[in-house]
PDB file of N, CA and C in Angstrom:
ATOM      1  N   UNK A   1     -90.073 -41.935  73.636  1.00  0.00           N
ATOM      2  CA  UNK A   1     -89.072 -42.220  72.640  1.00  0.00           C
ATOM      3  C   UNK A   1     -88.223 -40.987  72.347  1.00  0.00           C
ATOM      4  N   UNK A   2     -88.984 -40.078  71.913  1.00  0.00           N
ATOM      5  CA  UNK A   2     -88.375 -38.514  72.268  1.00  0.00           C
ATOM      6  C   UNK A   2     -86.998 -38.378  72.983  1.00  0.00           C
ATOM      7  N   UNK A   3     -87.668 -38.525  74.287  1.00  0.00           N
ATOM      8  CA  UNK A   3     -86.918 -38.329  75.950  1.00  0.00           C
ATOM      9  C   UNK A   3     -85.730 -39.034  75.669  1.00  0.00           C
ATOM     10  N   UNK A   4     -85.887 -40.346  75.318  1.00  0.00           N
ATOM     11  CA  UNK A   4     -84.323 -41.593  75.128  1.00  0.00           C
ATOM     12  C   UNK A   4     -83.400 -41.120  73.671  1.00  0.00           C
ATOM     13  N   UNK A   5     -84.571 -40.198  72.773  1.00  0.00           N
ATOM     14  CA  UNK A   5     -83.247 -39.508  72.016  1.00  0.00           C
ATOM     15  C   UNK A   5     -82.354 -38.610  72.039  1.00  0.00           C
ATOM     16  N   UNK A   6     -82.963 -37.541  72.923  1.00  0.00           N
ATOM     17  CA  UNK A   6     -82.613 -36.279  73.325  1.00  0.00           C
ATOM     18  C   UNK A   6     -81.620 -37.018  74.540  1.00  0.00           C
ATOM     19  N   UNK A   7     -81.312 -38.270  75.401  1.00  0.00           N
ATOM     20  CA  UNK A   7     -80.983 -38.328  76.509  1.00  0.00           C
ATOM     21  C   UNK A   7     -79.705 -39.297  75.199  1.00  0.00           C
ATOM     22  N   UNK A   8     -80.267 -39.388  74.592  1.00  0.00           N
ATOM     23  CA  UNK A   8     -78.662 -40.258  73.722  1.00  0.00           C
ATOM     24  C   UNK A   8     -77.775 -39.375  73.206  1.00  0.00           C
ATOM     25  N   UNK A   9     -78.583 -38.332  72.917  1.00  0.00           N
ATOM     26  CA  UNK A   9     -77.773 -37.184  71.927  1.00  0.00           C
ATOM     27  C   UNK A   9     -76.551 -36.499  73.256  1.00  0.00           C
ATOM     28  N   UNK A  10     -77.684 -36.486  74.336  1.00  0.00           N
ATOM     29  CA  UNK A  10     -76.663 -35.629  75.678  1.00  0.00           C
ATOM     30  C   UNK A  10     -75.656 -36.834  76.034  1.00  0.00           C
ATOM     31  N   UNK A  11     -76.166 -38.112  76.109  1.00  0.00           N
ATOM     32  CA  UNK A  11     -74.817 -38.951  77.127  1.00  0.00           C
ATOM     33  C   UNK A  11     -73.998 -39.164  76.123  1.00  0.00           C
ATOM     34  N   UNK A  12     -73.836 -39.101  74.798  1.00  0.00           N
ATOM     35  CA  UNK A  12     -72.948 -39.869  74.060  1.00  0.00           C
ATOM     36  C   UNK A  12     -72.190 -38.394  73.311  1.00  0.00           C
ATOM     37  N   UNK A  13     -72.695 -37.217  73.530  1.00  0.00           N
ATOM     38  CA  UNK A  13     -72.360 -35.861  73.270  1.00  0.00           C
ATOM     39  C   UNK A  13     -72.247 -35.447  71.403  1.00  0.00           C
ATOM     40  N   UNK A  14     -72.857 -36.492  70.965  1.00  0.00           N
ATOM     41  CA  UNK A  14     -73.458 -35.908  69.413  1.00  0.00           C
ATOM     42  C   UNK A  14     -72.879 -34.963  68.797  1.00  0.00           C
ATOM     43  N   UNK A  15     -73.826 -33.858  69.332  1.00  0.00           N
ATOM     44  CA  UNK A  15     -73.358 -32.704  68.768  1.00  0.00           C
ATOM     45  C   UNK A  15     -71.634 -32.438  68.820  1.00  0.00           C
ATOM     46  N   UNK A  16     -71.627 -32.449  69.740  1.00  0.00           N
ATOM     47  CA  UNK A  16     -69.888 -32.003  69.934  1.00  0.00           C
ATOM     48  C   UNK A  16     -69.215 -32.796  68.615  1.00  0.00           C
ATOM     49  N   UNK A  17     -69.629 -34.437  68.647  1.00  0.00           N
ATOM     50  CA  UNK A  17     -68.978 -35.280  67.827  1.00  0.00           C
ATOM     51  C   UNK A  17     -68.998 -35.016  66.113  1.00  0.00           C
ATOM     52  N   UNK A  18     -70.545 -34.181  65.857  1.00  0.00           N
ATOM     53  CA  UNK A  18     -70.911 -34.022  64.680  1.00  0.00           C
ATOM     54  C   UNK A  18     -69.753 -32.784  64.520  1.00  0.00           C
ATOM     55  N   UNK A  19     -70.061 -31.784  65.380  1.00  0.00           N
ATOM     56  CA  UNK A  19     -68.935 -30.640  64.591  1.00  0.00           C
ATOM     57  C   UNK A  19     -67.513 -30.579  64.723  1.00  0.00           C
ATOM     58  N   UNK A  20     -66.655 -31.817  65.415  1.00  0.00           N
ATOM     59  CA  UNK A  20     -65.700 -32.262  65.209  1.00  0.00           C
ATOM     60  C   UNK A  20     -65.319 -32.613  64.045  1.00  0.00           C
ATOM     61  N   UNK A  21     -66.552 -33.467  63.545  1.00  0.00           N
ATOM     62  CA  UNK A  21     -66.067 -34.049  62.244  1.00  0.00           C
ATOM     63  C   UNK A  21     -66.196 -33.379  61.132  1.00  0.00           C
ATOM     64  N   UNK A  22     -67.202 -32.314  61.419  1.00  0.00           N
ATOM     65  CA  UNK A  22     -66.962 -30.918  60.460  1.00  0.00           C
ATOM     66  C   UNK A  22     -66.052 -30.027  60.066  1.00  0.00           C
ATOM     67  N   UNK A  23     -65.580 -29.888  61.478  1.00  0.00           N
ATOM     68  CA  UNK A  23     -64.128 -29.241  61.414  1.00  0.00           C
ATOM     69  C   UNK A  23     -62.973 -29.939  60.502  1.00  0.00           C
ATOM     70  N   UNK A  24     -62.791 -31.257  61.022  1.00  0.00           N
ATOM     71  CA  UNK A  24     -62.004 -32.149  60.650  1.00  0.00           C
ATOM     72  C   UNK A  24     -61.926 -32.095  58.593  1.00  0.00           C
ATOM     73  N   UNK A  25     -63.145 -32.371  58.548  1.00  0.00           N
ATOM     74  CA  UNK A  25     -63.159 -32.450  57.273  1.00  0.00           C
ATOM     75  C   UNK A  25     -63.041 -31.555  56.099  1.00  0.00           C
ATOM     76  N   UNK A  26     -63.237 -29.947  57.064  1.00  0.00           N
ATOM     77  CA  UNK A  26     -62.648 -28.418  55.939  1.00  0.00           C
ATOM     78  C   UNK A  26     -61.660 -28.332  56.156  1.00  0.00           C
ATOM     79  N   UNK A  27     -60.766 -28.880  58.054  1.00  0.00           N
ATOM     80  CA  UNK A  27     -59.153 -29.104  57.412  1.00  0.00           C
ATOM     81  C   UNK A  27     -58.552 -29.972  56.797  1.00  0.00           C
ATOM     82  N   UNK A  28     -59.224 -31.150  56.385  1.00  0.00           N
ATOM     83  CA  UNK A  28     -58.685 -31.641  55.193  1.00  0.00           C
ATOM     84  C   UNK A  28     -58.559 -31.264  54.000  1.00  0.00           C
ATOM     85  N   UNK A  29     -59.890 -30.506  53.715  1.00  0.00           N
ATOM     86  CA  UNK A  29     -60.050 -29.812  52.489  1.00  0.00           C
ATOM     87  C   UNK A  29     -59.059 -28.310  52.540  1.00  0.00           C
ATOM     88  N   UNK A  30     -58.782 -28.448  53.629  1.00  0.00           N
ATOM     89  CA  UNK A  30     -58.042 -26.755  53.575  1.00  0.00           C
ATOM     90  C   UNK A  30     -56.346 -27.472  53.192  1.00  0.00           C
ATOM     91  N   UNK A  31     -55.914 -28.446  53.809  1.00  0.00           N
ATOM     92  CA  UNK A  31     -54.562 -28.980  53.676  1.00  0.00           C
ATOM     93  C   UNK A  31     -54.485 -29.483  52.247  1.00  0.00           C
ATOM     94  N   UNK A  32     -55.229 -30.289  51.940  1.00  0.00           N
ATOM     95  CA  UNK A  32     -55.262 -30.486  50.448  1.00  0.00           C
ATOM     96  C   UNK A  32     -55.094 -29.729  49.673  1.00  0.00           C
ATOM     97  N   UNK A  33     -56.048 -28.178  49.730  1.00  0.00           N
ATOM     98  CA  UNK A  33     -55.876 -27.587  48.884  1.00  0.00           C
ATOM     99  C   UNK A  33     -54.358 -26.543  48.970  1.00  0.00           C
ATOM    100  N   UNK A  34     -54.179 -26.588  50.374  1.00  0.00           N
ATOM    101  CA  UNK A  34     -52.627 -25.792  50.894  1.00  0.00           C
ATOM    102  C   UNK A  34     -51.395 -26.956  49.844  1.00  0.00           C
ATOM    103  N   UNK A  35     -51.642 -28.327  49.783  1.00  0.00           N
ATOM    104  CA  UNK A  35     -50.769 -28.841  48.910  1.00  0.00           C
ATOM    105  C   UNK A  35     -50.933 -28.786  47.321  1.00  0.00           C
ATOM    106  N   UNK A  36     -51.972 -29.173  46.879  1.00  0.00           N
ATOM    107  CA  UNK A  36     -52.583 -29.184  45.670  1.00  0.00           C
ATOM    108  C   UNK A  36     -52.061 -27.777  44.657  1.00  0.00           C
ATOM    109  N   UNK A  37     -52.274 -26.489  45.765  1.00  0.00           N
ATOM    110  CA  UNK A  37     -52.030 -25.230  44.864  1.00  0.00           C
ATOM    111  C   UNK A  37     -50.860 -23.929  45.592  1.00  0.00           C
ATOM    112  N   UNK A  38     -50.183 -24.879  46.479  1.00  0.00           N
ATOM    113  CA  UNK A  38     -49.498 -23.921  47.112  1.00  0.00           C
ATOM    114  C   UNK A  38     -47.623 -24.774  47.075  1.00  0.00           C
ATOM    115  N   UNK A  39     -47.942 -25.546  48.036  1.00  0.00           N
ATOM    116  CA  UNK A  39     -46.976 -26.553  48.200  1.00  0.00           C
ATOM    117  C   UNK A  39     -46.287 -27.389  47.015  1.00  0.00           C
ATOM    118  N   UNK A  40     -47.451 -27.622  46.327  1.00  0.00           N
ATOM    119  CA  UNK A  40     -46.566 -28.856  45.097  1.00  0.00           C
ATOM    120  C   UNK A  40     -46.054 -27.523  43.706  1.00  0.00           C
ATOM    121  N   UNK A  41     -46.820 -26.547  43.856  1.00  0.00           N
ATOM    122  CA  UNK A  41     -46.074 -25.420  42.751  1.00  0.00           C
ATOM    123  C   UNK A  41     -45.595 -25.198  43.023  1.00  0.00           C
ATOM    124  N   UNK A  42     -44.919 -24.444  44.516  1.00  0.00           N
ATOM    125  CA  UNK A  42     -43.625 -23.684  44.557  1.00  0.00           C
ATOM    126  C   UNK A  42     -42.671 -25.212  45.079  1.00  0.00           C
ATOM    127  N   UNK A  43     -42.818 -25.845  45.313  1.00  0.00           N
ATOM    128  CA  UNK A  43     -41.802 -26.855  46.383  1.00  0.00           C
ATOM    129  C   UNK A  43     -41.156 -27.811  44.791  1.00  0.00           C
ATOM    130  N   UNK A  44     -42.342 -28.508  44.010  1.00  0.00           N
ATOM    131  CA  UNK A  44     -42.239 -29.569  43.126  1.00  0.00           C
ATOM    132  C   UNK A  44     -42.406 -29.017  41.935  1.00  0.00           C
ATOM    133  N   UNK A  45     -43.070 -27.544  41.705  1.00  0.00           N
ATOM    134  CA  UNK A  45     -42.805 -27.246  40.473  1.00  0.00           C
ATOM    135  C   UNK A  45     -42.153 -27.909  38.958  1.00  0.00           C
ATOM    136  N   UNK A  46     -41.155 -27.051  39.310  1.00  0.00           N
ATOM    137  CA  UNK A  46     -39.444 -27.489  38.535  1.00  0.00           C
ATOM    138  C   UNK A  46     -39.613 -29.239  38.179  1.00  0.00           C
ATOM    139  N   UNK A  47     -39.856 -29.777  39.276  1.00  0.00           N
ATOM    140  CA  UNK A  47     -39.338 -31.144  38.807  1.00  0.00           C
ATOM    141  C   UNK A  47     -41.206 -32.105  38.204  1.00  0.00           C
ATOM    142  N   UNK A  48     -41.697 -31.682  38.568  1.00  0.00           N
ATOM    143  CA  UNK A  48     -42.839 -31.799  37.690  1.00  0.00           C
ATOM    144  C   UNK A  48     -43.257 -31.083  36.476  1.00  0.00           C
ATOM    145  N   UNK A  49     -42.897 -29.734  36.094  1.00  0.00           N
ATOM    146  CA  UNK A  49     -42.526 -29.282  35.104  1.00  0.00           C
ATOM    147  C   UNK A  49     -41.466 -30.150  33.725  1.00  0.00           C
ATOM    148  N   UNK A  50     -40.595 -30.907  34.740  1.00  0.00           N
ATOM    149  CA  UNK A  50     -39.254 -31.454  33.857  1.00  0.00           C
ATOM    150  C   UNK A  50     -39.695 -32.936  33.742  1.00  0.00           C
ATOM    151  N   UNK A  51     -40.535 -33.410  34.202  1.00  0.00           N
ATOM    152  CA  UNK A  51     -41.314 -34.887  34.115  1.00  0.00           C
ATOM    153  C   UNK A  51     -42.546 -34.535  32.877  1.00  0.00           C
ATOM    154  N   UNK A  52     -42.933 -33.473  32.852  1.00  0.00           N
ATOM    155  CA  UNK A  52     -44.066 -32.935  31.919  1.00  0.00           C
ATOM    156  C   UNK A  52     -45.285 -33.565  32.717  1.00  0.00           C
ATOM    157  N   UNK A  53     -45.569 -33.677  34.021  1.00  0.00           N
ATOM    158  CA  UNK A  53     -46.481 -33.943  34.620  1.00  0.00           C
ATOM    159  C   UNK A  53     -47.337 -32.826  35.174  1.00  0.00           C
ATOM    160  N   UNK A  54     -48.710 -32.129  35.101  1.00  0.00           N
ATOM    161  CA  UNK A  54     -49.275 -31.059  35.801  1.00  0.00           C
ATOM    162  C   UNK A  54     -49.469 -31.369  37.100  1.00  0.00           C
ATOM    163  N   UNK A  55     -49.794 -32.608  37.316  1.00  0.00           N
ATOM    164  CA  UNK A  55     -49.192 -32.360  39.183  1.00  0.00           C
ATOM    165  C   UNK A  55     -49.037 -33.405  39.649  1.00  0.00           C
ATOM    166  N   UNK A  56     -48.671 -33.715  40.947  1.00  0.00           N
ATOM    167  CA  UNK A  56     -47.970 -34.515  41.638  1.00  0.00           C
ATOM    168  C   UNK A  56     -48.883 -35.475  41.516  1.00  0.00           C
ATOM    169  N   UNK A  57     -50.229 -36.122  41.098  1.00  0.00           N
ATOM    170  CA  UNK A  57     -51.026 -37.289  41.570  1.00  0.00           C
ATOM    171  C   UNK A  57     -50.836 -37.854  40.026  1.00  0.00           C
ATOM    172  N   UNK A  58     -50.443 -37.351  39.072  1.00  0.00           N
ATOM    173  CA  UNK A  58     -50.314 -37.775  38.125  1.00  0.00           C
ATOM    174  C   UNK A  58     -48.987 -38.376  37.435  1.00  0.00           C
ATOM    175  N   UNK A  59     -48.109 -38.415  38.607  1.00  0.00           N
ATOM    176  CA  UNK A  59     -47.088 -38.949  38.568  1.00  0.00           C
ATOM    177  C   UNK A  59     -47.415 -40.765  38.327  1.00  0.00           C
ATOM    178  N   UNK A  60     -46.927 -41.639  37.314  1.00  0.00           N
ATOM    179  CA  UNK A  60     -47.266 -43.105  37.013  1.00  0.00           C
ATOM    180  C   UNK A  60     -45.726 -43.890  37.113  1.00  0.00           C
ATOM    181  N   UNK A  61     -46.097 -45.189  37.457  1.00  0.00           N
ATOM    182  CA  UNK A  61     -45.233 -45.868  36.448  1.00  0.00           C
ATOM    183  C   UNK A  61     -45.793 -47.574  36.113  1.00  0.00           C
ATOM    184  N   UNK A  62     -45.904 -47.566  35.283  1.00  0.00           N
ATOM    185  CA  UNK A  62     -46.476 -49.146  34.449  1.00  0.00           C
ATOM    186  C   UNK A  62     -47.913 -48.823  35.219  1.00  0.00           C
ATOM    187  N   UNK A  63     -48.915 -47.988  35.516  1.00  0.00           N
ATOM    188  CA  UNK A  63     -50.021 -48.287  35.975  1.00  0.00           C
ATOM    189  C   UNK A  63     -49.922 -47.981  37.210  1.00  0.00           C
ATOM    190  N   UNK A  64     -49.080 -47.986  38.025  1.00  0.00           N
ATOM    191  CA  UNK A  64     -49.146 -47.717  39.303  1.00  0.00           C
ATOM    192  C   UNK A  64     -49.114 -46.469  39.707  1.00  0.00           C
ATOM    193  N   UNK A  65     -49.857 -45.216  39.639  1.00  0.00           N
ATOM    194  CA  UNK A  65     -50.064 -44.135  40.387  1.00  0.00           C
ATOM    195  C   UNK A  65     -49.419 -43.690  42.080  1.00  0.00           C
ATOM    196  N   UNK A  66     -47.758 -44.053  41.794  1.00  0.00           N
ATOM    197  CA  UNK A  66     -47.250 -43.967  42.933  1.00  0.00           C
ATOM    198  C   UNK A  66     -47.360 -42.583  43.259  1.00  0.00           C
ATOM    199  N   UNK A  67     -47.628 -41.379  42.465  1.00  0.00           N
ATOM    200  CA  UNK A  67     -47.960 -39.701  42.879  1.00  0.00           C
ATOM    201  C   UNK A  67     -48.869 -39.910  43.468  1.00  0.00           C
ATOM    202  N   UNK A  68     -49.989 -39.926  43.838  1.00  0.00           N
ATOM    203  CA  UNK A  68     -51.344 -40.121  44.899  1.00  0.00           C
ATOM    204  C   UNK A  68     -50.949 -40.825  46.233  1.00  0.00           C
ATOM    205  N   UNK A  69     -50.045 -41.593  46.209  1.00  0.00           N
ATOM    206  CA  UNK A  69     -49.480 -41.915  47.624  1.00  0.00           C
ATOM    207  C   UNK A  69     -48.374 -41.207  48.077  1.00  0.00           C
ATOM    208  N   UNK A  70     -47.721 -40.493  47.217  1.00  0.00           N
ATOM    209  CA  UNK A  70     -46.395 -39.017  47.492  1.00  0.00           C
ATOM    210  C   UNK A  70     -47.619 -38.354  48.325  1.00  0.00           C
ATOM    211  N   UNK A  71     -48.429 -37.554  47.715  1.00  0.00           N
ATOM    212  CA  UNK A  71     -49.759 -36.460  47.802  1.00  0.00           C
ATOM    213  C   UNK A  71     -50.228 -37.186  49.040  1.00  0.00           C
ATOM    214  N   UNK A  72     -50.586 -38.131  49.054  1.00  0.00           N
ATOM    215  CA  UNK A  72     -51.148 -38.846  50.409  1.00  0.00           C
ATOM    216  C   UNK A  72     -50.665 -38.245  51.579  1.00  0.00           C
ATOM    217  N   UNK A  73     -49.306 -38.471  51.048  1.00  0.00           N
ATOM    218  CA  UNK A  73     -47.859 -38.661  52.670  1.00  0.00           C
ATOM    219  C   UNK A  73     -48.161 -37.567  52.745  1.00  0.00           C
ATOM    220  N   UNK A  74     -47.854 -36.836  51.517  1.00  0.00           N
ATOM    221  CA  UNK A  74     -47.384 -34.885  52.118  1.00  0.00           C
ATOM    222  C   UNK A  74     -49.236 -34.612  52.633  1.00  0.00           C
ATOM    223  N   UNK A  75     -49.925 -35.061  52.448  1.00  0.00           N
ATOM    224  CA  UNK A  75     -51.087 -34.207  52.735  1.00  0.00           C
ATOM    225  C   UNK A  75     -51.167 -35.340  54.577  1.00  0.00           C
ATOM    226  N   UNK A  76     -51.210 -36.352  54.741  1.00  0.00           N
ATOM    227  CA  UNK A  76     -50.978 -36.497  56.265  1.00  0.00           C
ATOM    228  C   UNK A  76     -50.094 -36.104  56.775  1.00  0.00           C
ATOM    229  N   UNK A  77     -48.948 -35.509  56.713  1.00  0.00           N
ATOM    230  CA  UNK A  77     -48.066 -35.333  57.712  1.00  0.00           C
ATOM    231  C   UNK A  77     -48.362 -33.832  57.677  1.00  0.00           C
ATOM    232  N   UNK A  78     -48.763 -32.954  57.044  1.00  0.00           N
ATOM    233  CA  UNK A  78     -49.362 -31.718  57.381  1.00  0.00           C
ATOM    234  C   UNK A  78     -50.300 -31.530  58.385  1.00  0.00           C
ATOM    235  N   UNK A  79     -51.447 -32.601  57.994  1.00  0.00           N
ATOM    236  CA  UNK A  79     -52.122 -32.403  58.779  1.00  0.00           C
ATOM    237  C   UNK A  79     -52.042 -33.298  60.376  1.00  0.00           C
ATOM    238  N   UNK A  80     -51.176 -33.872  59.901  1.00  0.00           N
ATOM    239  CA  UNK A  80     -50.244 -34.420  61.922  1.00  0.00           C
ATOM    240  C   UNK A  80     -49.868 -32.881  62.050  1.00  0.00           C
ATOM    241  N   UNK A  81     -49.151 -32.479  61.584  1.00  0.00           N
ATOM    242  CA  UNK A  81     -48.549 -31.116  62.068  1.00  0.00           C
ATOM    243  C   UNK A  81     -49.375 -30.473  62.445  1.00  0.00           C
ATOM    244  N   UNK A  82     -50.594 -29.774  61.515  1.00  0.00           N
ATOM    245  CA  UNK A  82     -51.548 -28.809  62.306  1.00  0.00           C
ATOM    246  C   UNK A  82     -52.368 -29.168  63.347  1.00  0.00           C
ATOM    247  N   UNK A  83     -52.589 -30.806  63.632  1.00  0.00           N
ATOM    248  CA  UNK A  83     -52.794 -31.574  64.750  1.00  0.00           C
ATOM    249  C   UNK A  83     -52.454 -31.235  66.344  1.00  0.00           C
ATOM    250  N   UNK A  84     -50.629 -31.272  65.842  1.00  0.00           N
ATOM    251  CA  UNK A  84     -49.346 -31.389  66.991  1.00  0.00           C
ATOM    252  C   UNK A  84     -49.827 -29.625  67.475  1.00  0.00           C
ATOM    253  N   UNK A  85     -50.063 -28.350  66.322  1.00  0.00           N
ATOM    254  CA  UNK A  85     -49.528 -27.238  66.546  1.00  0.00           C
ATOM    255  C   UNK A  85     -51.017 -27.319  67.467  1.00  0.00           C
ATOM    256  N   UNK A  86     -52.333 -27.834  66.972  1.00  0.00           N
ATOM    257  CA  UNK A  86     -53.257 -27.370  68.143  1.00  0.00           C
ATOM    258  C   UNK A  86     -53.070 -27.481  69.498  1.00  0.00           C
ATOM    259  N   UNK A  87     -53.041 -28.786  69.505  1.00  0.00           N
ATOM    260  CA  UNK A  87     -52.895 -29.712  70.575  1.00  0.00           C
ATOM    261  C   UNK A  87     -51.550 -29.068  71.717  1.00  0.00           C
ATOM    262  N   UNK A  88     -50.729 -28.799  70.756  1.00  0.00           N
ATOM    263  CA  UNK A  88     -49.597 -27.861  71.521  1.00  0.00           C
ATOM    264  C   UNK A  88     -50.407 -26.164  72.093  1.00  0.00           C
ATOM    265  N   UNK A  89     -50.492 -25.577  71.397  1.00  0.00           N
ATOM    266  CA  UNK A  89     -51.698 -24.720  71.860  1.00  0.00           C
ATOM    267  C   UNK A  89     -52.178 -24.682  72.716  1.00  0.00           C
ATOM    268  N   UNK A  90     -53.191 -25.437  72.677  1.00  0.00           N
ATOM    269  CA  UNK A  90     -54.334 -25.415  73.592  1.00  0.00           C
ATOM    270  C   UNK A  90     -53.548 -25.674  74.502  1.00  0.00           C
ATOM    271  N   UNK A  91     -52.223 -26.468  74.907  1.00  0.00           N
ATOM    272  CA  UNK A  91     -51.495 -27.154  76.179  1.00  0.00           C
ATOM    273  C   UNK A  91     -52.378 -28.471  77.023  1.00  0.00           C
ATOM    274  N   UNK A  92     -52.575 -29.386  76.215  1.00  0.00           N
ATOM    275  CA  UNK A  92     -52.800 -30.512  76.351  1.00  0.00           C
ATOM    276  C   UNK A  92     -51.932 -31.674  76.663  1.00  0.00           C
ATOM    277  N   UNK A  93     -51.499 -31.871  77.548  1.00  0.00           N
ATOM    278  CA  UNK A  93     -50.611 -32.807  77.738  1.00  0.00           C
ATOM    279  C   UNK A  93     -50.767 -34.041  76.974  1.00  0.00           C
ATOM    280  N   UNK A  94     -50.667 -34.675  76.393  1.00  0.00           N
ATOM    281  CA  UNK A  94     -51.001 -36.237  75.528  1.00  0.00           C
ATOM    282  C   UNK A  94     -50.785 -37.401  76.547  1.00  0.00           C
ATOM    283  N   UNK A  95     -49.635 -37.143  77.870  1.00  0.00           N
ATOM    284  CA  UNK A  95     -49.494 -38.130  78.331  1.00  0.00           C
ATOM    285  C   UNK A  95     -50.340 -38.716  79.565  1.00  0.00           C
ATOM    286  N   UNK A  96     -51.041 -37.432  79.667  1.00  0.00           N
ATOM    287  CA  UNK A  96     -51.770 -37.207  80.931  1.00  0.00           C
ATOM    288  C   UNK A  96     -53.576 -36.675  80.602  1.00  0.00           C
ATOM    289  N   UNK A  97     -53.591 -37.334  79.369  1.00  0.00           N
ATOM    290  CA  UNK A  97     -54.518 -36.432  78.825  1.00  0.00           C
ATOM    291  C   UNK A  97     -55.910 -37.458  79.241  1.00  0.00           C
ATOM    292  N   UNK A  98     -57.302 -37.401  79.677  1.00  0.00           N
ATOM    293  CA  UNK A  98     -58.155 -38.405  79.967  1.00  0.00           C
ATOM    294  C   UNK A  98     -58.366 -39.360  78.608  1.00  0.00           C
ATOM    295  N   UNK A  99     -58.405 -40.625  78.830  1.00  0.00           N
ATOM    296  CA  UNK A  99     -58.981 -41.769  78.009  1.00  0.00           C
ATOM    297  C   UNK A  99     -60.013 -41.635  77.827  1.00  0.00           C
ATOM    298  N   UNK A 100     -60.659 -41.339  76.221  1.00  0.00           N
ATOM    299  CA  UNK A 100     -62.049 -41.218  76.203  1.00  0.00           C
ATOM    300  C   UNK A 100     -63.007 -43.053  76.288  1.00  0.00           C
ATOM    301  N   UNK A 101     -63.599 -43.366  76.737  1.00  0.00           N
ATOM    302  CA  UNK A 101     -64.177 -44.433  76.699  1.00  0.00           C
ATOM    303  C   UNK A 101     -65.409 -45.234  75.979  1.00  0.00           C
TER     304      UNK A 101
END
């Protein structure tokens, strides 16, 4: 039983998959916090200042928390970007790149 776990962990590559998603998940926490305390003060400041809102997720209207889906956008398309800049990097072609299966 051992043998068929250790032989699942190698064919299906586990590990690799586990610290992918490790990675993945402190650059979320790193982009978030790049918007949360960097991006929405100097960029949105001013106009969240002039709404009297402390930050962008707390933006409302009638109940609807449309700031958390602003914050959403800006926090995915950052992290498409730091995506594009690896992926550009490393020189990965996307079009030619193997199909994982």
């Amino acid at each position: 039983m051992f043998k068929d776990f250790v032989s699942f962990l190698a064919q299906y590559n586990v590990l690799g998959i586990a610290v992918g998603l490790l990675i993945a998940t402190k650059i979320g926490e790193l982009v978030k916090g790049m918007i949360d305390d960097l991006i929405t003060p100097l960029i949105l400041g001013p106009v969240l200042r002039r709404l009297k809102v402390k930050n962008i997720e707390a933006l409302s209207y009638k109940g609807i928390l449309y700031g958390k889906v602003i914050s959403t956008i800006i926090d995915f398309m950052i992290t498409a970007f730091l995506v594009f800049l690896v992926v550009r990097y490393i020189g990965i072609n996307l079009q030619t790149a193997p199909v994982i299966k």
